[in-house]
C-alpha atoms as a PDB file:
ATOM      1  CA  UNK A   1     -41.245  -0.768  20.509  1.00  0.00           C
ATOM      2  CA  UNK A   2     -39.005  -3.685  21.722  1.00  0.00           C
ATOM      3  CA  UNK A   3     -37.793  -4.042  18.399  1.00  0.00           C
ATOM      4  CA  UNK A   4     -36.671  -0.979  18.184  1.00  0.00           C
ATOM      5  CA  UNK A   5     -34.968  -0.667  21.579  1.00  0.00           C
ATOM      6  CA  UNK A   6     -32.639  -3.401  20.449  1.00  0.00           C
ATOM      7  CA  UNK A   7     -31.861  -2.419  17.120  1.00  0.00           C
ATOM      8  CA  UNK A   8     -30.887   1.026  18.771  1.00  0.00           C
ATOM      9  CA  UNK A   9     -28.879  -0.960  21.716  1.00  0.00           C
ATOM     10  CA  UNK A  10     -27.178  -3.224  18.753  1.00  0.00           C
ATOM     11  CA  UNK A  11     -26.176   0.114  16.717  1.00  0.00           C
ATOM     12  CA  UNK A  12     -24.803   2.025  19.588  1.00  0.00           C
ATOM     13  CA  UNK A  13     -22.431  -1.273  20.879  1.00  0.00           C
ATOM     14  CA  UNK A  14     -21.719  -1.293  17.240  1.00  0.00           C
ATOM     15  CA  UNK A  15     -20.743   2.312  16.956  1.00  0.00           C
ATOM     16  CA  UNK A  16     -18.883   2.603  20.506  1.00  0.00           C
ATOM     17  CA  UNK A  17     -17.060  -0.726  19.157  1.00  0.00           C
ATOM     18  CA  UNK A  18     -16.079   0.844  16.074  1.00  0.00           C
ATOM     19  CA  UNK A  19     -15.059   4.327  17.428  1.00  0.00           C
ATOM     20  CA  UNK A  20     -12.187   3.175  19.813  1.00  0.00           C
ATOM     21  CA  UNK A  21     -10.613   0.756  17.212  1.00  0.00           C
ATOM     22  CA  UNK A  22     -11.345  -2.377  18.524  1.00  0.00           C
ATOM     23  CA  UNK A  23     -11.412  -3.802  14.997  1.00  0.00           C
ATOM     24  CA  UNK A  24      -8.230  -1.574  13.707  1.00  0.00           C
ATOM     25  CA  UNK A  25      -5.715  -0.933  16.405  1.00  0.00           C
ATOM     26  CA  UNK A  26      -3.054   1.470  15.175  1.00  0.00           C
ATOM     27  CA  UNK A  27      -0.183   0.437  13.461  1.00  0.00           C
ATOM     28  CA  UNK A  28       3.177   1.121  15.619  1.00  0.00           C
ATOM     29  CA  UNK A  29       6.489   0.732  14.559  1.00  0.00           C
ATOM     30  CA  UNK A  30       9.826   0.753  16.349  1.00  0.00           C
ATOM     31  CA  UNK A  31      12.331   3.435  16.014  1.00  0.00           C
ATOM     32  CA  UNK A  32      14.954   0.988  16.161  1.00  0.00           C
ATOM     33  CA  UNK A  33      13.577  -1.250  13.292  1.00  0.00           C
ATOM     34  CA  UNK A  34      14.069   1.821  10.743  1.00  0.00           C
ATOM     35  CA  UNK A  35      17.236   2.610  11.575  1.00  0.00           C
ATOM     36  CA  UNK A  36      19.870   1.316   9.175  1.00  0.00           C
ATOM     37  CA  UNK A  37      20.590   1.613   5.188  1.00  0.00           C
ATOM     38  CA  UNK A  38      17.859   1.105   3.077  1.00  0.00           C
ATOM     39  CA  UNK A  39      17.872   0.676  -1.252  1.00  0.00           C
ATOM     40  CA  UNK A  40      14.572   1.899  -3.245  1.00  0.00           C
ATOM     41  CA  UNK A  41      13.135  -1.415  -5.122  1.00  0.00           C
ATOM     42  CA  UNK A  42      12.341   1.001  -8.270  1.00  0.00           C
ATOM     43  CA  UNK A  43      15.851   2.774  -8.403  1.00  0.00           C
ATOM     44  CA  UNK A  44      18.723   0.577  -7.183  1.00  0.00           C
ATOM     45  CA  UNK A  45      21.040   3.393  -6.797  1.00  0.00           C
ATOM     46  CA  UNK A  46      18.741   5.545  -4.462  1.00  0.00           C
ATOM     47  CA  UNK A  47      19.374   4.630  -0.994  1.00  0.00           C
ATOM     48  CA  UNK A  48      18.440   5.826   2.756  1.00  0.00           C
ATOM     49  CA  UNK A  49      20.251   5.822   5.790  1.00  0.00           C
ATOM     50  CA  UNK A  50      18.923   6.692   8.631  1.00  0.00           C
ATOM     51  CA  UNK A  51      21.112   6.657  12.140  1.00  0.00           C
ATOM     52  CA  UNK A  52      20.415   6.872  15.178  1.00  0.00           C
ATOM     53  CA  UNK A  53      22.474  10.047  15.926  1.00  0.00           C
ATOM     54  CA  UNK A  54      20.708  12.610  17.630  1.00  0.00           C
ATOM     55  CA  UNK A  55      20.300  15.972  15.576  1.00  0.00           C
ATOM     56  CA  UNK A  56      18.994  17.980  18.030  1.00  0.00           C
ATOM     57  CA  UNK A  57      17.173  18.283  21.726  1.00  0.00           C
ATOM     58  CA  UNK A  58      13.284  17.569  19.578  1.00  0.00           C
ATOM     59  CA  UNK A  59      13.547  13.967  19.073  1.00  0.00           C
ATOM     60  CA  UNK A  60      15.110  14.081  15.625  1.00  0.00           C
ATOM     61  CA  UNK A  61      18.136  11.853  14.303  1.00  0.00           C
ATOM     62  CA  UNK A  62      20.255  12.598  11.367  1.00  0.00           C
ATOM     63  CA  UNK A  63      19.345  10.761   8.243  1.00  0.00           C
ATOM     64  CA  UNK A  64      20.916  10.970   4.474  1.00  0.00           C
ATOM     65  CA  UNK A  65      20.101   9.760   0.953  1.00  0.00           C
ATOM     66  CA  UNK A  66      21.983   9.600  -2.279  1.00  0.00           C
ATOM     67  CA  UNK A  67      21.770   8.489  -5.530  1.00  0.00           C
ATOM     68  CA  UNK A  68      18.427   8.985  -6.711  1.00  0.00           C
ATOM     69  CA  UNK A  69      17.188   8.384 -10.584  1.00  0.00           C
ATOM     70  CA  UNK A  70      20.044   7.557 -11.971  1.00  0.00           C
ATOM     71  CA  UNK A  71      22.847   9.998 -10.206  1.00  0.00           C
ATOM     72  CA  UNK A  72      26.124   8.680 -10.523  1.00  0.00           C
ATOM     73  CA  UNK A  73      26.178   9.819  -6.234  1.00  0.00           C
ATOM     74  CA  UNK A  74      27.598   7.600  -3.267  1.00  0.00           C
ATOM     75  CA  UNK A  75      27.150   7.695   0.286  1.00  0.00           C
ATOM     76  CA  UNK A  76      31.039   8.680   0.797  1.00  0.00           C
ATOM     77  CA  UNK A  77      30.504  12.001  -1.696  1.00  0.00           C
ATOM     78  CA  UNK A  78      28.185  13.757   0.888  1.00  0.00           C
ATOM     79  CA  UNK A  79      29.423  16.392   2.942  1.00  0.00           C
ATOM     80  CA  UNK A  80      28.612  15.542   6.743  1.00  0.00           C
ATOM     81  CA  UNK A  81      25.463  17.200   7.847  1.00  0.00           C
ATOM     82  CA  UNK A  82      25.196  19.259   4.710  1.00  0.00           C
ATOM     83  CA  UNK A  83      23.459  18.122   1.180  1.00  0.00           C
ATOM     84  CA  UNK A  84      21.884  14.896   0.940  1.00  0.00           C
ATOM     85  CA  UNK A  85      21.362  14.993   4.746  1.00  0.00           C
ATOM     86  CA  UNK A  86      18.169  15.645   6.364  1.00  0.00           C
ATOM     87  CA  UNK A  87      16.702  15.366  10.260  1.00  0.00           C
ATOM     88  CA  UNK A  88      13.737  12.848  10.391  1.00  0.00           C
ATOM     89  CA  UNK A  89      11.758  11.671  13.687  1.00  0.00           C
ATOM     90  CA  UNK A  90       9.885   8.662  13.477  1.00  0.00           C
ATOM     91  CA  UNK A  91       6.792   8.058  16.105  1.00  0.00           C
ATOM     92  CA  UNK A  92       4.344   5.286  15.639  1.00  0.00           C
ATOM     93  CA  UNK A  93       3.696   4.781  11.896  1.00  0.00           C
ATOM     94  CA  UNK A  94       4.399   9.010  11.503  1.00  0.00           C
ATOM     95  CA  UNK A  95       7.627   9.446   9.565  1.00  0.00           C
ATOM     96  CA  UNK A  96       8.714  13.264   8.979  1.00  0.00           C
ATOM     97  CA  UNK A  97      12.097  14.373   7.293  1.00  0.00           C
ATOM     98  CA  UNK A  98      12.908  17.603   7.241  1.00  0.00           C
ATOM     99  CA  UNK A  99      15.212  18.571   4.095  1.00  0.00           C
ATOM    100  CA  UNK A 100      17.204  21.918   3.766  1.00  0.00           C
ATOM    101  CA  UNK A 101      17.014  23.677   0.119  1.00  0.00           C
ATOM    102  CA  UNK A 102      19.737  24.069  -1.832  1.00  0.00           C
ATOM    103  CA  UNK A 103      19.842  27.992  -2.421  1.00  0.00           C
ATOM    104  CA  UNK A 104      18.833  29.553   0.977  1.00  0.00           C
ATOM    105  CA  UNK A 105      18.727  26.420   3.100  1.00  0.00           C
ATOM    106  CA  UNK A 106      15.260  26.572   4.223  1.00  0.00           C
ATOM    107  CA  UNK A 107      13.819  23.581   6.142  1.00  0.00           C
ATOM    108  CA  UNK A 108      11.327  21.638   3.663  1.00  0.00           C
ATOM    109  CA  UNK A 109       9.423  19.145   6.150  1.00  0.00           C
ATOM    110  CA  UNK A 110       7.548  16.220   4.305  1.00  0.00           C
ATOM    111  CA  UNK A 111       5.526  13.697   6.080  1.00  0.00           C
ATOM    112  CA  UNK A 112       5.373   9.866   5.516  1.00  0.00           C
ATOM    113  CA  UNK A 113       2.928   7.156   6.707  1.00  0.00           C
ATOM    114  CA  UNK A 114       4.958   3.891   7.275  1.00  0.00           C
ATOM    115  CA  UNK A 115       2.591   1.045   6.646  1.00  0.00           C
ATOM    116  CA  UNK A 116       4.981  -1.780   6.606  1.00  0.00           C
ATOM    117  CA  UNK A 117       8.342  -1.887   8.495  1.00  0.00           C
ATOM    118  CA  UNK A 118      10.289  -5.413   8.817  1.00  0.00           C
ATOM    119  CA  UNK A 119      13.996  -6.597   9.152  1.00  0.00           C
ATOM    120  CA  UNK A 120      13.677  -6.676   5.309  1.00  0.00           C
ATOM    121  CA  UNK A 121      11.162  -4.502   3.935  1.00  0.00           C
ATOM    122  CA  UNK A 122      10.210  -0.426   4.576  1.00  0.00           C
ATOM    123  CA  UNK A 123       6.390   0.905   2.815  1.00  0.00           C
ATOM    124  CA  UNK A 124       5.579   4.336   3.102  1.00  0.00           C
ATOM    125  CA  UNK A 125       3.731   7.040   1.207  1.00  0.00           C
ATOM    126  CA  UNK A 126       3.503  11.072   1.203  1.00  0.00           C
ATOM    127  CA  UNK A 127       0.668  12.087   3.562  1.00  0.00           C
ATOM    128  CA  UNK A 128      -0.195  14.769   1.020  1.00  0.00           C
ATOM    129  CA  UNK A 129      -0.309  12.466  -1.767  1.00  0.00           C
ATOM    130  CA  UNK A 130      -1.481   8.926  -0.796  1.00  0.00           C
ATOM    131  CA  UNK A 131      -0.779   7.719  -4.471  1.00  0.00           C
ATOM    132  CA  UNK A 132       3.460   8.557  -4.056  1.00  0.00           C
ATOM    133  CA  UNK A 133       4.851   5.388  -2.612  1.00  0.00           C
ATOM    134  CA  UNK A 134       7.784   4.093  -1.716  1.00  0.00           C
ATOM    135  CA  UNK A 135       9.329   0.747  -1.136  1.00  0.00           C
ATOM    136  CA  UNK A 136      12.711   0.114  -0.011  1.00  0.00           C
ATOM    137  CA  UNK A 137      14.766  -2.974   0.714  1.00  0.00           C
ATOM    138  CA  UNK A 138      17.112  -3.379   3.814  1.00  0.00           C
ATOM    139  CA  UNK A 139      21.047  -3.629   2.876  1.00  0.00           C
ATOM    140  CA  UNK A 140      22.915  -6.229   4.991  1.00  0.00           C
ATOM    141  CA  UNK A 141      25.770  -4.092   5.553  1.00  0.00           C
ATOM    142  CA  UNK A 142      29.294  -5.903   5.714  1.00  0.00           C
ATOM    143  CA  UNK A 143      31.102  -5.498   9.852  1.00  0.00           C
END
């Protein structure tokens, strides 16, 4: 009966221990840290800028891209606010962008999980599909 008090005690520190992340704390990233222009590592010419210019009153910032898969595109041939530019928000490791259509400008939101974020390096994949990922470099930018 002893025995079996303890193994019970031991399972339910070890569950209680387990449930509030003591072993995996969650992954937060700074706001700050993702701002700037970043270049795909698989396609050179795709690149990401996100700014820290407010886009509206909910916590989203203006962000572009340009370039993609082989698009002869740069970051000067995109009309302000309108194609190739997007609103993201960024909290914790949560990245969402939301992307207006081309033909009837409906909002398109997708939904990232950041799992790396350095001075140098962005990870993140599509929350719907764990297997799309994405690695980007950061571009020293000249002053």
């Amino acid at each position: 009966m002893k025995r079996n008090l303890k193994f019970i005690l031991v399972a339910l520190v070890g569950f209680s221990l387990a449930s509030c992340n003591m072993f995996n704390p969650p992954t937060e990233y700074k706001l700050s840290d993702l701002q700037g222009l970043w270049q795909n590592d698989k396609y050179a010419t795709w690149h990401v800028r996100f700014t820290n210019e407010a886009a509206d009153e909910k916590n989203y910032y203006w962000g572009c891209e340009w370039g993609d898969f082989g698009d002869d595109v740069k970051e000067e041939d995109l009309v302000f606010h309108g194609n190739g530019w997007f609103k993201y928000s960024f909290i914790s490791a949560e990245l969402i962008e939301i992307h207006k259509m081309d033909e009837d400008w409906a909002e398109e939101p997708k939904i990232y999980i950041v799992t790396k974020l350095t001075d140098t390096e962005l990870n993140y994949y599509d929350k719907k599909d764990k297997n799309s990922k994405f690695i980007f470099s950061k571009v020293v930018e000249a002053k």
